[in-house]
PDB file of N, CA and C in Angstrom:
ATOM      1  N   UNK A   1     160.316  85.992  77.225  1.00  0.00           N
ATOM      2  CA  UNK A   1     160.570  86.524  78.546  1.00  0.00           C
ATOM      3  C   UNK A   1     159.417  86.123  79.454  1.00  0.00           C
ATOM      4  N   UNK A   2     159.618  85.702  80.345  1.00  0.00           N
ATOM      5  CA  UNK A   2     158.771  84.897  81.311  1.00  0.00           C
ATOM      6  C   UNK A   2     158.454  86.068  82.611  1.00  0.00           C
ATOM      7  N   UNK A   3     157.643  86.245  83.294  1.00  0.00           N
ATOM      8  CA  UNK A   3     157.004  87.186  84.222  1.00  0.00           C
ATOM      9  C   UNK A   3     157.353  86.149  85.223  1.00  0.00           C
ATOM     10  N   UNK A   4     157.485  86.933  86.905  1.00  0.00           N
ATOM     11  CA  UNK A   4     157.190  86.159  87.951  1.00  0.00           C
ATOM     12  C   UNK A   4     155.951  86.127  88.236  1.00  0.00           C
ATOM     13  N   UNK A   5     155.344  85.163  89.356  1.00  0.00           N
ATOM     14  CA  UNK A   5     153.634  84.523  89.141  1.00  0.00           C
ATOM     15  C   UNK A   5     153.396  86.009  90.280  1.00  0.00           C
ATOM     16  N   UNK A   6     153.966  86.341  90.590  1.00  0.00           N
ATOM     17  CA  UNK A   6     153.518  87.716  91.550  1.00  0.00           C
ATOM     18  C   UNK A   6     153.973  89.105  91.248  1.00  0.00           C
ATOM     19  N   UNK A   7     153.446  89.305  89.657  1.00  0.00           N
ATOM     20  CA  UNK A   7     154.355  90.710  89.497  1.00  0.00           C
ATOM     21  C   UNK A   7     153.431  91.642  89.454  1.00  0.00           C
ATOM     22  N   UNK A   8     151.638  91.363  89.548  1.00  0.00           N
ATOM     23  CA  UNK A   8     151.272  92.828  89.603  1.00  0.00           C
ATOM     24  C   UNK A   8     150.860  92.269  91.216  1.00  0.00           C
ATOM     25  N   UNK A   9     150.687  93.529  91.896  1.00  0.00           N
ATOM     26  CA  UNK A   9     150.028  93.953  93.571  1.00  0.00           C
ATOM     27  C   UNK A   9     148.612  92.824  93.276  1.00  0.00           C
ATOM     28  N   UNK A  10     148.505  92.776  94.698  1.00  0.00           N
ATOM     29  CA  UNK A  10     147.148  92.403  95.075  1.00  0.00           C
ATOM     30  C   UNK A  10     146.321  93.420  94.751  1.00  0.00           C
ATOM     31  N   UNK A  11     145.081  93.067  94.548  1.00  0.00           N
ATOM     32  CA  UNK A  11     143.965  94.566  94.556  1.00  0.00           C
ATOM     33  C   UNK A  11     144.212  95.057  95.884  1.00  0.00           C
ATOM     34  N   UNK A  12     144.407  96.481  96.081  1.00  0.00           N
ATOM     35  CA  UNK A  12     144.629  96.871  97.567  1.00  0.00           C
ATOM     36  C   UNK A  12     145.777  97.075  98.046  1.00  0.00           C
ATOM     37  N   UNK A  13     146.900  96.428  97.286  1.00  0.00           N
ATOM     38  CA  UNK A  13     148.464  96.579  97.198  1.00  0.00           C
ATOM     39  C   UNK A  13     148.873  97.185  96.397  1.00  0.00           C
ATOM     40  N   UNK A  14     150.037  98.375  96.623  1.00  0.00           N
ATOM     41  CA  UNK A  14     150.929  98.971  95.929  1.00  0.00           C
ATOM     42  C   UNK A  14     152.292  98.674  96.292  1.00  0.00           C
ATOM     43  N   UNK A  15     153.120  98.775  95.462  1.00  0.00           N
ATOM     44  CA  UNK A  15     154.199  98.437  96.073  1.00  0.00           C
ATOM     45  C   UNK A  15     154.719  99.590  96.316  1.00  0.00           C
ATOM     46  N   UNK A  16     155.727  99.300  96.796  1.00  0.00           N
ATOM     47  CA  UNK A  16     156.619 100.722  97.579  1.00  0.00           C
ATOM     48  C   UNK A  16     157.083 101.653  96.304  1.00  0.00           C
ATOM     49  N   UNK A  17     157.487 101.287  95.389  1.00  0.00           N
ATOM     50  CA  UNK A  17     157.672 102.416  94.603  1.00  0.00           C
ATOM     51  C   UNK A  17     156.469 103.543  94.250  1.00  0.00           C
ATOM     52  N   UNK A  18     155.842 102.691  93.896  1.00  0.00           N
ATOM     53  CA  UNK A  18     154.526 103.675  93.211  1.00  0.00           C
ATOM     54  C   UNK A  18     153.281 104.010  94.672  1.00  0.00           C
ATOM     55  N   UNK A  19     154.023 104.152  96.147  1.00  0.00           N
ATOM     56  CA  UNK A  19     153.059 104.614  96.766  1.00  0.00           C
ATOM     57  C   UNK A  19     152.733 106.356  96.972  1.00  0.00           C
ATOM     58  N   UNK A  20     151.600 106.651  97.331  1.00  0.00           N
ATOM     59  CA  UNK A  20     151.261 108.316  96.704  1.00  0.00           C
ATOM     60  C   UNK A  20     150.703 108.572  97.906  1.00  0.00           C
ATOM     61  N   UNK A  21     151.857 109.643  98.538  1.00  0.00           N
ATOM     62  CA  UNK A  21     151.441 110.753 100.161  1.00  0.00           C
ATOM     63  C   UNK A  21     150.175 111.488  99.425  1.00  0.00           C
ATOM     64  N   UNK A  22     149.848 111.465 100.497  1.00  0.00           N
ATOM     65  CA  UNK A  22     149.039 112.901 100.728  1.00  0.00           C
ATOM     66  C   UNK A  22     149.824 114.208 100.156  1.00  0.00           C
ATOM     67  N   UNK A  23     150.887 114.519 100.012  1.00  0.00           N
ATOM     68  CA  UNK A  23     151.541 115.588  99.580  1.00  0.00           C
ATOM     69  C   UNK A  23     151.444 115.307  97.689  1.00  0.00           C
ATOM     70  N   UNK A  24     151.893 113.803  97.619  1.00  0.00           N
ATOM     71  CA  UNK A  24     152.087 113.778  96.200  1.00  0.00           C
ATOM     72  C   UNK A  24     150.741 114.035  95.710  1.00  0.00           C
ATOM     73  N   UNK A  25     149.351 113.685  96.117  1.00  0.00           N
ATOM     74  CA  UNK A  25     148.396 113.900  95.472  1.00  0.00           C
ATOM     75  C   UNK A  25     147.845 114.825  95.077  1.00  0.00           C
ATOM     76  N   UNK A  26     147.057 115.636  93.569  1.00  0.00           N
ATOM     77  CA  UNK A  26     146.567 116.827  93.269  1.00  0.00           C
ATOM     78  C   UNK A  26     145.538 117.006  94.170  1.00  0.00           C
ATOM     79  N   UNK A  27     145.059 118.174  94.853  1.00  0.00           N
ATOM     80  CA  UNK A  27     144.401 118.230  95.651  1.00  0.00           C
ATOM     81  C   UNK A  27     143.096 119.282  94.670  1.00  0.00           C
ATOM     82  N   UNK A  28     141.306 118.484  94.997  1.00  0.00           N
ATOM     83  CA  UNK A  28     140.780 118.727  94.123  1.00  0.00           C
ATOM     84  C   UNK A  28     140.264 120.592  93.995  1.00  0.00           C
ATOM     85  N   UNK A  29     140.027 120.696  92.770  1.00  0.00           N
ATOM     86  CA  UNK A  29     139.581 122.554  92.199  1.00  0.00           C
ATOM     87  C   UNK A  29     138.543 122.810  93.113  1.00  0.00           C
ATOM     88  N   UNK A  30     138.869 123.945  93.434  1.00  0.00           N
ATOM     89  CA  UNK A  30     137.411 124.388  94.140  1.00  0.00           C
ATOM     90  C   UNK A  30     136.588 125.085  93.046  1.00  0.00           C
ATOM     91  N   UNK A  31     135.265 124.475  93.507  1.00  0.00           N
ATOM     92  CA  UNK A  31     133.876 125.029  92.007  1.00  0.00           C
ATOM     93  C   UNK A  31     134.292 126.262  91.622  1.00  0.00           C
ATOM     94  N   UNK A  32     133.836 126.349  90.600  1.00  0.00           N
ATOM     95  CA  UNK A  32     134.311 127.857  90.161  1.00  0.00           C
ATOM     96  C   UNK A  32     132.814 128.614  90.219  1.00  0.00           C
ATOM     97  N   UNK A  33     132.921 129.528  90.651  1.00  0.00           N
ATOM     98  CA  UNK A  33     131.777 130.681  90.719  1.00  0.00           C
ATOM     99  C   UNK A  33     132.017 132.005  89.632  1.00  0.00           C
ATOM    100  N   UNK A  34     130.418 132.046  89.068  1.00  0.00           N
ATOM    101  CA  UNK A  34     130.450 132.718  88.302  1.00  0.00           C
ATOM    102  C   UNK A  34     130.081 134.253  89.077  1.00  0.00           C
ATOM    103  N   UNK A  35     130.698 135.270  88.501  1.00  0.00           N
ATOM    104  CA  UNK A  35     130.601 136.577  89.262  1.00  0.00           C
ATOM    105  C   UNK A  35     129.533 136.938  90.184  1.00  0.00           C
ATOM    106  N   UNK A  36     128.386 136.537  89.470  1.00  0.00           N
ATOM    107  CA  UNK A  36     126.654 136.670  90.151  1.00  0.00           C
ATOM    108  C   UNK A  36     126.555 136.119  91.665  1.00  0.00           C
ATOM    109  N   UNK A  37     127.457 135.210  91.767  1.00  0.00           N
ATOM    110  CA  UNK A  37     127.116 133.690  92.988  1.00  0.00           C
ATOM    111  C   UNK A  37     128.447 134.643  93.567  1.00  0.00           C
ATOM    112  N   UNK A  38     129.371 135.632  93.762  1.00  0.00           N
ATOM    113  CA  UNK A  38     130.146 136.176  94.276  1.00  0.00           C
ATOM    114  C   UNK A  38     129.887 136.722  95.376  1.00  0.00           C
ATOM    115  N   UNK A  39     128.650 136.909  95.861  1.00  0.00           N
ATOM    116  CA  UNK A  39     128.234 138.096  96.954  1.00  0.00           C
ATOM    117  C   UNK A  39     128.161 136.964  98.347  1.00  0.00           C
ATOM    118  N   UNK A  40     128.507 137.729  99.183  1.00  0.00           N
ATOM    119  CA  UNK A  40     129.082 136.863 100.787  1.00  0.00           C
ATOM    120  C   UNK A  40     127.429 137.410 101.303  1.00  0.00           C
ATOM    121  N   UNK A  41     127.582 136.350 101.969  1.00  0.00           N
ATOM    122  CA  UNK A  41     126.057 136.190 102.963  1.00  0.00           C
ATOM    123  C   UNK A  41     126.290 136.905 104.584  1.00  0.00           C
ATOM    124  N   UNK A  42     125.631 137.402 104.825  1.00  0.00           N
ATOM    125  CA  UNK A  42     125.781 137.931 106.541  1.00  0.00           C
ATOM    126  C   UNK A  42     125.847 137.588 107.376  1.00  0.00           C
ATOM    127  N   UNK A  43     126.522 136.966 108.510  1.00  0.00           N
ATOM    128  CA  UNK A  43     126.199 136.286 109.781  1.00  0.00           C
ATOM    129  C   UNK A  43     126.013 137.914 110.478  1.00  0.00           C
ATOM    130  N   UNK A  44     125.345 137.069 111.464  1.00  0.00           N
ATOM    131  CA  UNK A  44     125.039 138.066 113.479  1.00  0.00           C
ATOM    132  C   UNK A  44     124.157 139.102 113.230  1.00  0.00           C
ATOM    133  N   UNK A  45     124.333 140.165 113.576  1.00  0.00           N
ATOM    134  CA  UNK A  45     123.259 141.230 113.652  1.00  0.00           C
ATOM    135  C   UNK A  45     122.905 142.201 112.415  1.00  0.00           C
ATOM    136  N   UNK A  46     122.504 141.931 111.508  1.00  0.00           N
ATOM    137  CA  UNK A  46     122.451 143.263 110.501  1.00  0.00           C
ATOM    138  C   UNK A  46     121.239 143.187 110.023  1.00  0.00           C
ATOM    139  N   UNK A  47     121.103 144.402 109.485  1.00  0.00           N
ATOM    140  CA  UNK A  47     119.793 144.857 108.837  1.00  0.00           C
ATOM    141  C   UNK A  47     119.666 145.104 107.513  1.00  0.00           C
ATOM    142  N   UNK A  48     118.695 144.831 106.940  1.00  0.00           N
ATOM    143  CA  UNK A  48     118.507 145.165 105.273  1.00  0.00           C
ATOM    144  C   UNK A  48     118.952 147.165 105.573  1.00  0.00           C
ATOM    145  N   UNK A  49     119.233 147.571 104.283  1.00  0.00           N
ATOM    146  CA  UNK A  49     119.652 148.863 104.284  1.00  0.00           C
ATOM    147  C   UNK A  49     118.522 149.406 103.524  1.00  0.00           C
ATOM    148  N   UNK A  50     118.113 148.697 102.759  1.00  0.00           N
ATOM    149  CA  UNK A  50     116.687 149.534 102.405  1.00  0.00           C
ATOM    150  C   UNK A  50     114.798 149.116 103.400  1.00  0.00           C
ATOM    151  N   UNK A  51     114.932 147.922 103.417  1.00  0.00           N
ATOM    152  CA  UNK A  51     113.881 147.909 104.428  1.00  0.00           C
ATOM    153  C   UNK A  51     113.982 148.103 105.823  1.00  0.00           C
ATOM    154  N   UNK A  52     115.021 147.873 106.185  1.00  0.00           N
ATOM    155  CA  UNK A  52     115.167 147.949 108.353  1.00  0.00           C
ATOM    156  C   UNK A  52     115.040 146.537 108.517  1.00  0.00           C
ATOM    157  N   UNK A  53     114.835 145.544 107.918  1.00  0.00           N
ATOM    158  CA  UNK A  53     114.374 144.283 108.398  1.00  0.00           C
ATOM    159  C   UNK A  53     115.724 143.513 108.683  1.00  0.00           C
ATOM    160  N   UNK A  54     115.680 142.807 109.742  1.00  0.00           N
ATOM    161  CA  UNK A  54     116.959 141.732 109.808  1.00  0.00           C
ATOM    162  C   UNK A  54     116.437 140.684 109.529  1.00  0.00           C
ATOM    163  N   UNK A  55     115.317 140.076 109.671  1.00  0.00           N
ATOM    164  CA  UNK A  55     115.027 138.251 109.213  1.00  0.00           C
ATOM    165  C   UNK A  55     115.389 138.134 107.787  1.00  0.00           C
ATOM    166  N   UNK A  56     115.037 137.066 107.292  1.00  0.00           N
ATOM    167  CA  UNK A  56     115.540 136.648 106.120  1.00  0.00           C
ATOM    168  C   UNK A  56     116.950 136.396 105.695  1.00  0.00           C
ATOM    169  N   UNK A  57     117.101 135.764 104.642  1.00  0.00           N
ATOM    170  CA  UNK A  57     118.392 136.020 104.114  1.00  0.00           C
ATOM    171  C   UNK A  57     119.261 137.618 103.911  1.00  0.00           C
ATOM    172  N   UNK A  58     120.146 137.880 104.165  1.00  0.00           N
ATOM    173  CA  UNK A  58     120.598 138.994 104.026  1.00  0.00           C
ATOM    174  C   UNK A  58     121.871 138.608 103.057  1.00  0.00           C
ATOM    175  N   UNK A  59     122.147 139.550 102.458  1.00  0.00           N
ATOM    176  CA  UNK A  59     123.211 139.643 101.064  1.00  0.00           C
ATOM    177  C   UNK A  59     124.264 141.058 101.259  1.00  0.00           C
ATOM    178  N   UNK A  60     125.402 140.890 101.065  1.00  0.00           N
ATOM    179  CA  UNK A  60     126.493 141.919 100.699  1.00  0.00           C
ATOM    180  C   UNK A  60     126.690 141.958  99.516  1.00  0.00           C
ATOM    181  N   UNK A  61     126.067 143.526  98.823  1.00  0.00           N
ATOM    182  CA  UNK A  61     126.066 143.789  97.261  1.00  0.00           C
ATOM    183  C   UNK A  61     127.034 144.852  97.263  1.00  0.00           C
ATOM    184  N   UNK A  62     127.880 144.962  95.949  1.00  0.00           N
ATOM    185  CA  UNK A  62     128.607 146.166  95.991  1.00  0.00           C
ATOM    186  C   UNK A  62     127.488 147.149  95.068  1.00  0.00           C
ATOM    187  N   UNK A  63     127.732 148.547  95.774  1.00  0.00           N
ATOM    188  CA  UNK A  63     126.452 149.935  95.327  1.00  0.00           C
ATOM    189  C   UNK A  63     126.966 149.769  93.767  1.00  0.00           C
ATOM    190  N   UNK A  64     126.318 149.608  92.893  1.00  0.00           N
ATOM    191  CA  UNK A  64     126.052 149.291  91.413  1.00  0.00           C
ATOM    192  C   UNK A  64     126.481 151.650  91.109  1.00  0.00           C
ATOM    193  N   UNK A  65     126.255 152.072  91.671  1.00  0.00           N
ATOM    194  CA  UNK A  65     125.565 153.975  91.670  1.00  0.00           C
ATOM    195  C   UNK A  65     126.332 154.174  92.702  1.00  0.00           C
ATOM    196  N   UNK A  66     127.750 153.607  93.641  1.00  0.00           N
ATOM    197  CA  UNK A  66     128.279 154.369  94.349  1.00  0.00           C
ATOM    198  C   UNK A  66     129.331 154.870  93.775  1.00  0.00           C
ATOM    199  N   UNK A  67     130.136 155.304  94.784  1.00  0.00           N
ATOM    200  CA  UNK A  67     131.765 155.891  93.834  1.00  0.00           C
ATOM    201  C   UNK A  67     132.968 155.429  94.948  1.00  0.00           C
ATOM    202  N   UNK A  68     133.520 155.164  93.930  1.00  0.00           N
ATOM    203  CA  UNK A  68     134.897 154.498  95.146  1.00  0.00           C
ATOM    204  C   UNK A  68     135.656 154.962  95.705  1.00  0.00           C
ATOM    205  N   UNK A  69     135.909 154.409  97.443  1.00  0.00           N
ATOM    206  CA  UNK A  69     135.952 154.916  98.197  1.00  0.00           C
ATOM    207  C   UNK A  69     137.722 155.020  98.164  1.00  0.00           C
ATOM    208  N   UNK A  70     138.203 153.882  97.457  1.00  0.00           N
ATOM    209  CA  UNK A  70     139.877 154.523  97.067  1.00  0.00           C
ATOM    210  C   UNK A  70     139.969 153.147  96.240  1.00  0.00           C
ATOM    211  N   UNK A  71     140.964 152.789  95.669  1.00  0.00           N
ATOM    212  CA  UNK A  71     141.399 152.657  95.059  1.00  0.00           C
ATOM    213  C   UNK A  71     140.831 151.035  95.095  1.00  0.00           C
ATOM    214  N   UNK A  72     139.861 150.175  94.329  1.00  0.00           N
ATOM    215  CA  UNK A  72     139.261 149.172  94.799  1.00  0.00           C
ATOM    216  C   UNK A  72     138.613 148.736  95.104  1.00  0.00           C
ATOM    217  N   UNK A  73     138.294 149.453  96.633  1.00  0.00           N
ATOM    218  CA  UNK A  73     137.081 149.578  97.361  1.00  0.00           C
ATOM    219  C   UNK A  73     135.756 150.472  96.712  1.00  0.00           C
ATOM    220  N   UNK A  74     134.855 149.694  97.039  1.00  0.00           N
ATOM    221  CA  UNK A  74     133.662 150.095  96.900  1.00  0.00           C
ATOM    222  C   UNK A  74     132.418 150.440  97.965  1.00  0.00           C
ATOM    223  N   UNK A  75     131.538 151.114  98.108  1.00  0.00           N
ATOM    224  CA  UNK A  75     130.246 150.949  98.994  1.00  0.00           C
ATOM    225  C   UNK A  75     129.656 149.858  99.314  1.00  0.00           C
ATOM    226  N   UNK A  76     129.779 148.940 100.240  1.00  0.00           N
ATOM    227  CA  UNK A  76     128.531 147.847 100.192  1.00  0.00           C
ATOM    228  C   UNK A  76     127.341 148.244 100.712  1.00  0.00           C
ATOM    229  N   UNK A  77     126.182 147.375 100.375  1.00  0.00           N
ATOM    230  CA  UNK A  77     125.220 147.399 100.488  1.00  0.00           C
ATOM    231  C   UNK A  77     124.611 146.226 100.966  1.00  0.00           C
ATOM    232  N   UNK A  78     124.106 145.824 102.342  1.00  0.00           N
ATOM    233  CA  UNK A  78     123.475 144.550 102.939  1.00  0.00           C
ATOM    234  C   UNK A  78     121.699 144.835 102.946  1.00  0.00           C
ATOM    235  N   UNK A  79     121.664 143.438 102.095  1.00  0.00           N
ATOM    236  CA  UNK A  79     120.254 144.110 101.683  1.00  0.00           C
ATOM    237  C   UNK A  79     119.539 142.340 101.346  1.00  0.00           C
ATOM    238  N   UNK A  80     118.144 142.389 101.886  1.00  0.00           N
ATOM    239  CA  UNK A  80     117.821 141.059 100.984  1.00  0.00           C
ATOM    240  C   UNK A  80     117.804 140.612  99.347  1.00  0.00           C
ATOM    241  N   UNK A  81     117.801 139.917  98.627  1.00  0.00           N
ATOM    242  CA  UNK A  81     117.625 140.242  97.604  1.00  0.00           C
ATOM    243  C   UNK A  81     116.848 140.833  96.860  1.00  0.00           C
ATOM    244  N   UNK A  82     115.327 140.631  97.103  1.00  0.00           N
ATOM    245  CA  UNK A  82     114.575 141.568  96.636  1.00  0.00           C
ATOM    246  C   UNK A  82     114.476 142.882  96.991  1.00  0.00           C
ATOM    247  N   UNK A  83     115.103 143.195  98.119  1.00  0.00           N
ATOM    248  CA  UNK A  83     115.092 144.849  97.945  1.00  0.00           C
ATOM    249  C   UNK A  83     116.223 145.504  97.156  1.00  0.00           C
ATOM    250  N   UNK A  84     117.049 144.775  97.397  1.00  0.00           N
ATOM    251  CA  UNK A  84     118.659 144.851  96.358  1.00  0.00           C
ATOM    252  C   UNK A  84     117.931 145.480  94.917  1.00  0.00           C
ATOM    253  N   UNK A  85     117.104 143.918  94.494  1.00  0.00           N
ATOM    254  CA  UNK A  85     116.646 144.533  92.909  1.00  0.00           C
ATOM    255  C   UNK A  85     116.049 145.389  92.488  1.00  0.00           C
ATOM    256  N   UNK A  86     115.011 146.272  94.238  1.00  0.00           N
ATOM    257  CA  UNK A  86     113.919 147.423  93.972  1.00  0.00           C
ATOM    258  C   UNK A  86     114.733 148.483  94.235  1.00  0.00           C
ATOM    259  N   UNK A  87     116.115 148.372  94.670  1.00  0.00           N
ATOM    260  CA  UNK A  87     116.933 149.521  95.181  1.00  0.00           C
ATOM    261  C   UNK A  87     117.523 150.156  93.351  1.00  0.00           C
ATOM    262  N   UNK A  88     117.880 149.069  92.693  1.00  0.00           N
ATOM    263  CA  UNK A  88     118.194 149.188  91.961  1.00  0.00           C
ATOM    264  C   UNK A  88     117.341 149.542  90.555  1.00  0.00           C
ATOM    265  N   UNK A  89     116.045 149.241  90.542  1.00  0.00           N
ATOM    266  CA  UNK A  89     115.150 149.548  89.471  1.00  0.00           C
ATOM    267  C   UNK A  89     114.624 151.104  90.285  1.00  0.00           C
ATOM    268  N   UNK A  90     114.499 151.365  91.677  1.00  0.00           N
ATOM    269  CA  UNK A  90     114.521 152.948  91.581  1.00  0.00           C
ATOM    270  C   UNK A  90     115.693 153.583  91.488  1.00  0.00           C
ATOM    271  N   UNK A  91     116.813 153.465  91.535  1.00  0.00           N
ATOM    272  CA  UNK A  91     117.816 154.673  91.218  1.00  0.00           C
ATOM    273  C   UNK A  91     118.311 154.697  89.908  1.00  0.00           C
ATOM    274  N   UNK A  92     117.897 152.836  88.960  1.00  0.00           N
ATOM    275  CA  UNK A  92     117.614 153.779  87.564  1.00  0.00           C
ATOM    276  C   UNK A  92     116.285 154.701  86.860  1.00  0.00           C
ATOM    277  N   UNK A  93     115.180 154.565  87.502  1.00  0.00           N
ATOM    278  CA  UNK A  93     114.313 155.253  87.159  1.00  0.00           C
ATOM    279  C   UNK A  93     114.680 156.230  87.620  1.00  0.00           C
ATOM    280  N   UNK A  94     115.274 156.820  88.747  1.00  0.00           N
ATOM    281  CA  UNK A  94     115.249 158.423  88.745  1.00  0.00           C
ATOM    282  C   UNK A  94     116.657 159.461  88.070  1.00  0.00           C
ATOM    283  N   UNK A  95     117.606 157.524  87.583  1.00  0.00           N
ATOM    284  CA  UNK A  95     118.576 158.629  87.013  1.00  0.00           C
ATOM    285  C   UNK A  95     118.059 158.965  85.122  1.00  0.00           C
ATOM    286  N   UNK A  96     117.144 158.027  85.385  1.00  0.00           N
ATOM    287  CA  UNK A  96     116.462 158.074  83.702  1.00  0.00           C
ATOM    288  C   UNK A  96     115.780 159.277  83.862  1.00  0.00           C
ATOM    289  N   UNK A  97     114.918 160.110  85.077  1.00  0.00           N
ATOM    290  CA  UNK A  97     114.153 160.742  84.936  1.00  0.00           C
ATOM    291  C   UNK A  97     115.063 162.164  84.802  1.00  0.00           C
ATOM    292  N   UNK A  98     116.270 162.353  85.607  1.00  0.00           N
ATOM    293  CA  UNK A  98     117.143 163.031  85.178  1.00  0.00           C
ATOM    294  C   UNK A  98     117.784 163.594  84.001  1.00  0.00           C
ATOM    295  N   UNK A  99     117.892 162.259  83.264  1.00  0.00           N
ATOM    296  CA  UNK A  99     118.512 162.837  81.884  1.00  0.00           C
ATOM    297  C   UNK A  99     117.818 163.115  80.809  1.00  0.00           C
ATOM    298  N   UNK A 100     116.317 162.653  81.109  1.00  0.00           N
ATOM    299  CA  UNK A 100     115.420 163.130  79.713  1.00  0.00           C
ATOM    300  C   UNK A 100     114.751 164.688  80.280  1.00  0.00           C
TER     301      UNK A 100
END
């Protein structure tokens, strides 16, 4: 069986059968984030909730020690990160100091 001298495309050519829309194509995964990298960043005016400070980076944490507000929802907390982590190493020290 003999081939014609033009049976594959030019580099750069497809032929009409095998051409691929924009619709036909998989459109790529968005990164996957691990729970930690979950917290939304602040735009415009806000303030850390434990220092008063607005410069810096600011962070939306959900209250680790709140109680929910219905069904889902939780307390947030906008806070830089390092006060986030001192918010959180004092309200377990005083719930530790509580139970002993």
């Amino acid at each position: 069986m003999t081939r014609p001298e033009n049976s594959f495309p030019a580099i750069g050519q497809v032929p009409d059968e095998m051409s691929v829309t924009d619709e036909d194509s998989p459109r790529p995964r968005a990164p996957s984030r691990r729970s930690t990298e979950r917290v939304a960043h602040v735009k415009g005016k806000a303030s850390c909730a434990l220092c008063g400070c607005s410069d810096g980076e600011l962070k939306v944490y959900r209250d680790p020690f709140g109680t929910a507000i219905g069904p889902g929802r939780w307390p947030n907390l906008t806070m830089h990160s390092d006060c986030f982590l001192a918010y959180i190493r004092a309200r377990k020290a005083a719930v530790h100091e509580l139970t002993s």
